[in-house]
PDB file of N, CA and C in Angstrom:
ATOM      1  N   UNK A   1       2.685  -8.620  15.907  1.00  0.00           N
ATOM      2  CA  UNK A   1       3.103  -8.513  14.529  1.00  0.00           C
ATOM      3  C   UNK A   1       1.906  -8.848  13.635  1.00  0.00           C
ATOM      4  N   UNK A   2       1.018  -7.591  13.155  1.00  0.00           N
ATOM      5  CA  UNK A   2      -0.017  -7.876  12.160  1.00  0.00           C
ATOM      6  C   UNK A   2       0.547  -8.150  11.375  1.00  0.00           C
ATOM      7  N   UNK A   3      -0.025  -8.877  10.250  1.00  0.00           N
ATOM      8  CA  UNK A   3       0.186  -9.075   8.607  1.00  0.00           C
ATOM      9  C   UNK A   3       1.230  -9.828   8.961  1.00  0.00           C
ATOM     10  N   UNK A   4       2.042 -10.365   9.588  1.00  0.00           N
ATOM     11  CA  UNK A   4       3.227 -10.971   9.182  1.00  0.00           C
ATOM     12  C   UNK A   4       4.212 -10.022   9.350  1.00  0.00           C
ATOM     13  N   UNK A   5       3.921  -8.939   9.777  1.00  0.00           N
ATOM     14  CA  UNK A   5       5.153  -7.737   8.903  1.00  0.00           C
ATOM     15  C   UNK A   5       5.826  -7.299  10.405  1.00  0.00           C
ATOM     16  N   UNK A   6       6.438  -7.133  10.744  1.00  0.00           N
ATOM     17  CA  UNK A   6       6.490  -6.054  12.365  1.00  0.00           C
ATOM     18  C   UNK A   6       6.351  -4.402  11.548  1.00  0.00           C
ATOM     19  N   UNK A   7       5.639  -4.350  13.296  1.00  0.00           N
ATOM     20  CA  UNK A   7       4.972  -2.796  13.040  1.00  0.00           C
ATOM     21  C   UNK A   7       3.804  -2.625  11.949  1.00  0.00           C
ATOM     22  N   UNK A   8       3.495  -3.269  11.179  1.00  0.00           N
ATOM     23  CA  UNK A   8       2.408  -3.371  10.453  1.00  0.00           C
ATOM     24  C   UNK A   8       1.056  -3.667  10.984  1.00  0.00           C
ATOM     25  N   UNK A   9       0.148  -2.553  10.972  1.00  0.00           N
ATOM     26  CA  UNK A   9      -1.372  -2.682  12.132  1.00  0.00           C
ATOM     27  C   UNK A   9      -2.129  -3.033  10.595  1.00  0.00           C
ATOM     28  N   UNK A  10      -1.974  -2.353   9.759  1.00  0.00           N
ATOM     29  CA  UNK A  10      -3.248  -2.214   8.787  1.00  0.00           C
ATOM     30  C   UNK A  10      -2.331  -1.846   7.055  1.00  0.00           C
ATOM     31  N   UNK A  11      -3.038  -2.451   6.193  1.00  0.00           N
ATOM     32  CA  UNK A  11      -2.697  -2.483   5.028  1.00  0.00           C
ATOM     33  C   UNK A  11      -3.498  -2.474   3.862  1.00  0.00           C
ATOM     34  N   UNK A  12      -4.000  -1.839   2.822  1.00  0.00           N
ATOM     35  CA  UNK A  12      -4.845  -2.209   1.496  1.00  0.00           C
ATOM     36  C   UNK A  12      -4.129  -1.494   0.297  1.00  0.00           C
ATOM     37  N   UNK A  13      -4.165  -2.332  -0.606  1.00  0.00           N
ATOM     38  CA  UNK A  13      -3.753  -2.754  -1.834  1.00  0.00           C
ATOM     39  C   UNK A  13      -4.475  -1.943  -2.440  1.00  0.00           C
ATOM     40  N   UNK A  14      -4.413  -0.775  -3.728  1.00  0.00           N
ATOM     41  CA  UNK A  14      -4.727  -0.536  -4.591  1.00  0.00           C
ATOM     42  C   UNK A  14      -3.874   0.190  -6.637  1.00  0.00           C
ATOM     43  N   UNK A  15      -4.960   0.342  -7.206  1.00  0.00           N
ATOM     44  CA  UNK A  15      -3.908   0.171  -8.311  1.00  0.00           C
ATOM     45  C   UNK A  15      -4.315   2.359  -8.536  1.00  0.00           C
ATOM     46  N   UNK A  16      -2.904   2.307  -9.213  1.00  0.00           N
ATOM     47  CA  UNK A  16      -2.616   3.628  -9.471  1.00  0.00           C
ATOM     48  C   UNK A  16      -2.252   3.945 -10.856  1.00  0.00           C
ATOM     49  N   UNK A  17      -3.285   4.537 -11.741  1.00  0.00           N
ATOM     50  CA  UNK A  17      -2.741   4.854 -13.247  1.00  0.00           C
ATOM     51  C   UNK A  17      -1.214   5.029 -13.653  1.00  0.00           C
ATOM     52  N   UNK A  18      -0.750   4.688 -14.267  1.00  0.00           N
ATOM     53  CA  UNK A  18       1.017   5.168 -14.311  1.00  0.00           C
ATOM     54  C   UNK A  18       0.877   5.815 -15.958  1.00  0.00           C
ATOM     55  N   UNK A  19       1.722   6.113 -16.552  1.00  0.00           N
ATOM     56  CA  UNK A  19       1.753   7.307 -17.647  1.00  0.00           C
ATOM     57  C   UNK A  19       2.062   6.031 -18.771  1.00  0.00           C
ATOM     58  N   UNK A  20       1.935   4.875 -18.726  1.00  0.00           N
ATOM     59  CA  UNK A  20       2.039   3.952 -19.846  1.00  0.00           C
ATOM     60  C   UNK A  20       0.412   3.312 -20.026  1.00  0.00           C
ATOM     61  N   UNK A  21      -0.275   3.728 -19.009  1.00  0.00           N
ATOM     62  CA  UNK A  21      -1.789   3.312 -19.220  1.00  0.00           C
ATOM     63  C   UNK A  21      -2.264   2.169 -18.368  1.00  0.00           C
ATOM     64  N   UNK A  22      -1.392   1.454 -17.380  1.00  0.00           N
ATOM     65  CA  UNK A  22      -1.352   0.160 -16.465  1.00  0.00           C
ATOM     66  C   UNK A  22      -1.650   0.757 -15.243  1.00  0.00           C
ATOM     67  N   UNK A  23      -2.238   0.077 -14.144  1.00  0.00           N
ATOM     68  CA  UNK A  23      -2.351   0.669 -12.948  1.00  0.00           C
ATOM     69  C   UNK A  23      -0.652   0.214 -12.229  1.00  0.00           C
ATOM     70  N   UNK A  24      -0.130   0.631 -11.394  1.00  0.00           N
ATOM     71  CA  UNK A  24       0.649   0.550 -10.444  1.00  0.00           C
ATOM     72  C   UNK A  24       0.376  -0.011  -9.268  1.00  0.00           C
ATOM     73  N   UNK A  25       0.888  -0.954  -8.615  1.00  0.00           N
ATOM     74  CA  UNK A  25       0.284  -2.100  -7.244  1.00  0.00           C
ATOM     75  C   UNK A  25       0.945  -0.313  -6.525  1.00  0.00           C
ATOM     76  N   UNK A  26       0.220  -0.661  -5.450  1.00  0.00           N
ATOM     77  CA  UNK A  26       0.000   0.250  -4.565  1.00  0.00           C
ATOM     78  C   UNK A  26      -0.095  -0.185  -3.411  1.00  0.00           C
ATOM     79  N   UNK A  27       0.433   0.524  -1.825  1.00  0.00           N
ATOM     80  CA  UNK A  27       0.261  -0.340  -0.810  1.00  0.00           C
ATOM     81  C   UNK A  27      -0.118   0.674   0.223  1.00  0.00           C
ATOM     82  N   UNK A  28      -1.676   0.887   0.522  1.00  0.00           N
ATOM     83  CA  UNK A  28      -1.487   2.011   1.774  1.00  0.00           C
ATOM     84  C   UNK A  28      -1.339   1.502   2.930  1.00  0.00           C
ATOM     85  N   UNK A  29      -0.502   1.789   4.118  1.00  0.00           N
ATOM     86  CA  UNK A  29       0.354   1.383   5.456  1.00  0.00           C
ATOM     87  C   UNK A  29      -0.212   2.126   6.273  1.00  0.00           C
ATOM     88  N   UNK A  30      -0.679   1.417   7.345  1.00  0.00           N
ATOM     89  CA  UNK A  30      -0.510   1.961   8.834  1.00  0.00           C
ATOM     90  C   UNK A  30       0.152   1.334   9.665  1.00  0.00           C
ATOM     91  N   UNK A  31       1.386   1.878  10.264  1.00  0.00           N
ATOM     92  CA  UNK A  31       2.349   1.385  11.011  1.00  0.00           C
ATOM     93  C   UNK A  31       2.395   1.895  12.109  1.00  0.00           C
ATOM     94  N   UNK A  32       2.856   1.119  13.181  1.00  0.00           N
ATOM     95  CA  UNK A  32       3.515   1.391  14.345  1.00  0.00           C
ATOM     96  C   UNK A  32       4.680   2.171  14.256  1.00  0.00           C
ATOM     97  N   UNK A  33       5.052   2.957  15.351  1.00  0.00           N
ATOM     98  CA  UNK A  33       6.339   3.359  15.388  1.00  0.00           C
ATOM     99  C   UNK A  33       7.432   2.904  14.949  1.00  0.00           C
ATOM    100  N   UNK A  34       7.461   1.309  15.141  1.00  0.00           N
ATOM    101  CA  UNK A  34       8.518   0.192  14.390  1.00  0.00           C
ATOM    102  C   UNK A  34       8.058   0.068  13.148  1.00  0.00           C
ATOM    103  N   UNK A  35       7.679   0.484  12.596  1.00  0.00           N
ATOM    104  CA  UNK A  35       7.539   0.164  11.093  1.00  0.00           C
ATOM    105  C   UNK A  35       8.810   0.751   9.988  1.00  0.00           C
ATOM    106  N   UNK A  36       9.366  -0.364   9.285  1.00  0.00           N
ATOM    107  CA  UNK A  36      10.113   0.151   8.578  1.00  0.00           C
ATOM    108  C   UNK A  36       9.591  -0.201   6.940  1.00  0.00           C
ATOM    109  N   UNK A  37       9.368   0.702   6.417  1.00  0.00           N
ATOM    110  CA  UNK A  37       9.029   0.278   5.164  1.00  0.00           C
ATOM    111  C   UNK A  37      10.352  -0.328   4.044  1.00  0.00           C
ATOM    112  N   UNK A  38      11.265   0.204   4.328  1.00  0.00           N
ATOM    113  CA  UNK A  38      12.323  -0.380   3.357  1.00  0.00           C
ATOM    114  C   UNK A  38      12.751  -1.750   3.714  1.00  0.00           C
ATOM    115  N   UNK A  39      12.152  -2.255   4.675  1.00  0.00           N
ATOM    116  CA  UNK A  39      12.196  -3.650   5.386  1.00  0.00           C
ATOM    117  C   UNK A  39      10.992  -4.356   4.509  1.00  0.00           C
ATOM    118  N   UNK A  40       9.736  -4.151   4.846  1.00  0.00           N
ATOM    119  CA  UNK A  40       8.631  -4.595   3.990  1.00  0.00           C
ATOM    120  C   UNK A  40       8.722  -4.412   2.936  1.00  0.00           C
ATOM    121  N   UNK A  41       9.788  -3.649   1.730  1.00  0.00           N
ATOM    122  CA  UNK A  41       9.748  -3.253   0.330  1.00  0.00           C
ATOM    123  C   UNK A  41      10.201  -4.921   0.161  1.00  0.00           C
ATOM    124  N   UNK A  42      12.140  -4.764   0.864  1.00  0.00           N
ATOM    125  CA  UNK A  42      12.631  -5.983   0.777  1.00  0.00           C
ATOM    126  C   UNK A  42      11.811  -7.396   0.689  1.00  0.00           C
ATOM    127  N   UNK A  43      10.922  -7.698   1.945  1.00  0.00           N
ATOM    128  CA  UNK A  43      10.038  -9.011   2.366  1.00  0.00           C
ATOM    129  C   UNK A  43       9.106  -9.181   1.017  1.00  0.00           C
ATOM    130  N   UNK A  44       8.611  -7.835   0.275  1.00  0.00           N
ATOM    131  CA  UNK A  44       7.640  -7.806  -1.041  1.00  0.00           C
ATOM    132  C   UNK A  44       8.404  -8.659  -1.923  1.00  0.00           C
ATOM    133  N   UNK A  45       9.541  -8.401  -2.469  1.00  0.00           N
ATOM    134  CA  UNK A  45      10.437  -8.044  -3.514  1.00  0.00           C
ATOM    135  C   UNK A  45      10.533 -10.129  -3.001  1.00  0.00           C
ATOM    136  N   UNK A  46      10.935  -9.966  -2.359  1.00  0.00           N
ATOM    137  CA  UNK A  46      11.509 -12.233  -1.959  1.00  0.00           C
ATOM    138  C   UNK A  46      10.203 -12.547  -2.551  1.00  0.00           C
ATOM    139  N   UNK A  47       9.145 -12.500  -1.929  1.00  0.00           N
ATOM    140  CA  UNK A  47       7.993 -12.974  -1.740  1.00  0.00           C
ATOM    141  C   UNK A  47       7.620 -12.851  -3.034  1.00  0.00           C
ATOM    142  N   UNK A  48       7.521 -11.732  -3.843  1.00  0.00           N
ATOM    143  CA  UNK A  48       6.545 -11.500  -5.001  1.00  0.00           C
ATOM    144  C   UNK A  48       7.656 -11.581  -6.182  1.00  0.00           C
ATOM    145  N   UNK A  49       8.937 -11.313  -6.072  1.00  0.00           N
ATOM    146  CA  UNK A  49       9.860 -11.779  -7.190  1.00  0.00           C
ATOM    147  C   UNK A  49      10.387 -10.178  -7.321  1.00  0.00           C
ATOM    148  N   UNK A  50      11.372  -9.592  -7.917  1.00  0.00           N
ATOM    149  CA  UNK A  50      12.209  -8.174  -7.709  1.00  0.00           C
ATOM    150  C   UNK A  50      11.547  -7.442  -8.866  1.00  0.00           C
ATOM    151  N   UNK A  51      10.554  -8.499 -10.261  1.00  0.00           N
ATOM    152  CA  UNK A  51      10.229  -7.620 -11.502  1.00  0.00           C
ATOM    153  C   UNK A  51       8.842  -7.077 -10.576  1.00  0.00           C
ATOM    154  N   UNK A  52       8.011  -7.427  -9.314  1.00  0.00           N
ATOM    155  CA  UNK A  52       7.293  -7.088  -8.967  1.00  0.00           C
ATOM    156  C   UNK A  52       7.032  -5.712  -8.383  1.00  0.00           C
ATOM    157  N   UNK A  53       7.045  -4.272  -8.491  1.00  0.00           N
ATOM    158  CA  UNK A  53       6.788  -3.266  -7.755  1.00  0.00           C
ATOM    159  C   UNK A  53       5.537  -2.605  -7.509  1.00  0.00           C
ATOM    160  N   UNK A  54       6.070  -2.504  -5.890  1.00  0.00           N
ATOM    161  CA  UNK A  54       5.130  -1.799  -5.004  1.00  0.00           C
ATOM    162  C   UNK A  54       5.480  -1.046  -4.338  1.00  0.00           C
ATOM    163  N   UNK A  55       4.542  -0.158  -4.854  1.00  0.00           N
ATOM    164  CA  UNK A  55       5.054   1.359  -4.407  1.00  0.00           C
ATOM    165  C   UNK A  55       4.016   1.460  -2.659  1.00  0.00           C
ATOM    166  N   UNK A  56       4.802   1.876  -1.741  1.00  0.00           N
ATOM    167  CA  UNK A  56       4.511   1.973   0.062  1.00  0.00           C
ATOM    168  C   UNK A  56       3.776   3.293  -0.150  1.00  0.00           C
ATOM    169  N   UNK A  57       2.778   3.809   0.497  1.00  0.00           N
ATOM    170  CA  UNK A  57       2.406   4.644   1.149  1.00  0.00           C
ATOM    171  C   UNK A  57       1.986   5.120   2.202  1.00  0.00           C
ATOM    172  N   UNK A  58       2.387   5.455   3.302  1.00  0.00           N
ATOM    173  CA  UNK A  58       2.904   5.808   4.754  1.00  0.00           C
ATOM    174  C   UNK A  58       1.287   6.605   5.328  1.00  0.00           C
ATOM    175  N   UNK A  59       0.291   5.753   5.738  1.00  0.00           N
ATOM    176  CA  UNK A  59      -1.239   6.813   6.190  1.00  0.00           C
ATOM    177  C   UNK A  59      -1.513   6.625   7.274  1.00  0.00           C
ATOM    178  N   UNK A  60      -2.222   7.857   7.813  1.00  0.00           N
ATOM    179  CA  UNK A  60      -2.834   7.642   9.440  1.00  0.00           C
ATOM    180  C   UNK A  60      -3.905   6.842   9.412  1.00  0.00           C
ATOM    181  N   UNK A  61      -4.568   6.620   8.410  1.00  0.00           N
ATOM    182  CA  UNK A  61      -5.715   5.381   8.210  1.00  0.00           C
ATOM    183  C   UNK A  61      -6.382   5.072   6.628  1.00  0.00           C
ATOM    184  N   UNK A  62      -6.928   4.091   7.184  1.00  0.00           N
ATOM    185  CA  UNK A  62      -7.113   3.593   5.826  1.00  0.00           C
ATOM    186  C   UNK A  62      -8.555   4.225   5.408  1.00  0.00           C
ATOM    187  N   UNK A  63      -9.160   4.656   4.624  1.00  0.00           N
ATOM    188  CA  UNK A  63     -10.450   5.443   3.934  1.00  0.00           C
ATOM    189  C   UNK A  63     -11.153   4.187   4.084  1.00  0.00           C
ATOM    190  N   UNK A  64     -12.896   4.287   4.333  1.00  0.00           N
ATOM    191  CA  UNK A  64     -13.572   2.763   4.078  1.00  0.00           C
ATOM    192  C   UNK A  64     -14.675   3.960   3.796  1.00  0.00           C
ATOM    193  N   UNK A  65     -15.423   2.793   3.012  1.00  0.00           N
ATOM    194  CA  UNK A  65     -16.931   3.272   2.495  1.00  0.00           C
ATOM    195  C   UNK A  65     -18.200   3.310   3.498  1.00  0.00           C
ATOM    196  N   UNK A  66     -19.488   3.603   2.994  1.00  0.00           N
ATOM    197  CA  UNK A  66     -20.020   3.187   3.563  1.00  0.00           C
ATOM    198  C   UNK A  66     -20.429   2.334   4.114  1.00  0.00           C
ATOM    199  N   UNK A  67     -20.217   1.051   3.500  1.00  0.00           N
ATOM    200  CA  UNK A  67     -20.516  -0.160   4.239  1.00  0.00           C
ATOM    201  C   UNK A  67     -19.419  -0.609   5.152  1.00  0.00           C
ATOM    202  N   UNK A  68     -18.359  -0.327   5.346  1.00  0.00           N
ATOM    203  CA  UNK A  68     -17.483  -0.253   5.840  1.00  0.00           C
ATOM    204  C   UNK A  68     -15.992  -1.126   5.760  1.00  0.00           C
ATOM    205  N   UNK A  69     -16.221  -1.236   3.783  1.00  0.00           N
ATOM    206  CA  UNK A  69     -15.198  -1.767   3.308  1.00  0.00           C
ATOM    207  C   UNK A  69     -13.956  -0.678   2.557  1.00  0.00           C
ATOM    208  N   UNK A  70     -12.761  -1.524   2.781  1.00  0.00           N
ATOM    209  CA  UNK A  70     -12.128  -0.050   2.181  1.00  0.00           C
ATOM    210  C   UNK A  70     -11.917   0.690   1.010  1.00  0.00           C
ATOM    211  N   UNK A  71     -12.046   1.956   0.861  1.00  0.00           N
ATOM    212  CA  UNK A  71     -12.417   2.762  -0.205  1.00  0.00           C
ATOM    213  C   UNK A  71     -11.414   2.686  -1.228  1.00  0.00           C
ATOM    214  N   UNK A  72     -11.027   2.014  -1.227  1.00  0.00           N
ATOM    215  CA  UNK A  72     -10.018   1.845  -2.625  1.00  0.00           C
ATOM    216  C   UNK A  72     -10.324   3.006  -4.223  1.00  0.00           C
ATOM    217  N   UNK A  73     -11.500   3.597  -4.205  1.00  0.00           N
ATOM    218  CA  UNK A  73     -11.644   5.018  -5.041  1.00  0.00           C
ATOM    219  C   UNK A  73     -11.365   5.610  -4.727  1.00  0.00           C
ATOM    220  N   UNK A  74     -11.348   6.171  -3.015  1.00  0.00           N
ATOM    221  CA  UNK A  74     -10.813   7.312  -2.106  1.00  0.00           C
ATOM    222  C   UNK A  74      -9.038   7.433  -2.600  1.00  0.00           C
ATOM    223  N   UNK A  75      -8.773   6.159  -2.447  1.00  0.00           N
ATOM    224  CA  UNK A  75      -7.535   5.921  -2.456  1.00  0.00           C
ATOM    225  C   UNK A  75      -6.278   6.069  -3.841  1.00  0.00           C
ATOM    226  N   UNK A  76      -7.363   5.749  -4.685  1.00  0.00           N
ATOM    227  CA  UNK A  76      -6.475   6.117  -6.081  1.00  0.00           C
ATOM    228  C   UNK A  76      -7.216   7.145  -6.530  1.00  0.00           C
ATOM    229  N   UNK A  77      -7.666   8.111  -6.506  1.00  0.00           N
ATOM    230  CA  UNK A  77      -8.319   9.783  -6.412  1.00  0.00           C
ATOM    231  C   UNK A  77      -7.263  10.202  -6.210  1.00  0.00           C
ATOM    232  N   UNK A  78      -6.847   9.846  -4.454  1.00  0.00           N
ATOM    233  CA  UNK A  78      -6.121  10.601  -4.059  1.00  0.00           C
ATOM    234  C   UNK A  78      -4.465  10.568  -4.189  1.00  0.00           C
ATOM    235  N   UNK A  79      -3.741   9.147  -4.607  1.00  0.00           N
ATOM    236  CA  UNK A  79      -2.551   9.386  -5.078  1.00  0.00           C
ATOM    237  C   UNK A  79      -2.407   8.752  -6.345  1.00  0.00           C
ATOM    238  N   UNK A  80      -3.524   9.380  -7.560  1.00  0.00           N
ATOM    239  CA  UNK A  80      -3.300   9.123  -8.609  1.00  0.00           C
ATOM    240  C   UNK A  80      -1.974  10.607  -9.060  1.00  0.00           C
ATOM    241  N   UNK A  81      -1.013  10.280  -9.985  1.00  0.00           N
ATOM    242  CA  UNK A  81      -0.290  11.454 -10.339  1.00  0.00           C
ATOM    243  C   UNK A  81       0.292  12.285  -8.869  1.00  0.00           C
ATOM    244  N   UNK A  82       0.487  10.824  -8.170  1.00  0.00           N
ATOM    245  CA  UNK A  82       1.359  11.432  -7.161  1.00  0.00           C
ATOM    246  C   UNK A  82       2.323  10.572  -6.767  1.00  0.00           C
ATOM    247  N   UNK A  83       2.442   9.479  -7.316  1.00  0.00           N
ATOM    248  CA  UNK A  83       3.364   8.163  -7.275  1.00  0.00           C
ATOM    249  C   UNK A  83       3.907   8.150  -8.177  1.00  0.00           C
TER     250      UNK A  83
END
């Protein structure tokens, strides 16, 4: 059980423009077969309080840069105006 979570291998946090001008918490996932995300929405929601949202996104891996930290530009590029 990575992260605390079951089925959770890998996880990074990024923010996503929303149409009021704020970024959106963002969560890209790599899961195991057991991974349930509406399980981890729930565990967010205790943990971080219910006014808190985070929006899941379900990836075969996480983008990293060159140095080999993760690309968090790759990442809101790619699901900006798609969340």
């Amino acid at each position: 059980m990575a992260y605390g979570h079951p089925g959770l291998r890998l996880a990074a946090a990024f923010g996503v423009p929303n149409r009021l001008g704020f970024d959106d918490v963002c969560l890209a996932v790599v899961g195991d077969p057991s991974f349930d995300a509406e399980s981890l929405k729930t565990t967010l929601g205790r943990r971080l309080g219910q006014n808190v949202v985070v929006r899941i996104v379900l990836v075969d891996a996480i983008p990293v840069n060159a140095a080999g930290k993760t690309d968090r530009v790759a990442l809101r590029s790619r699901y900006a105006g798609t969340i």
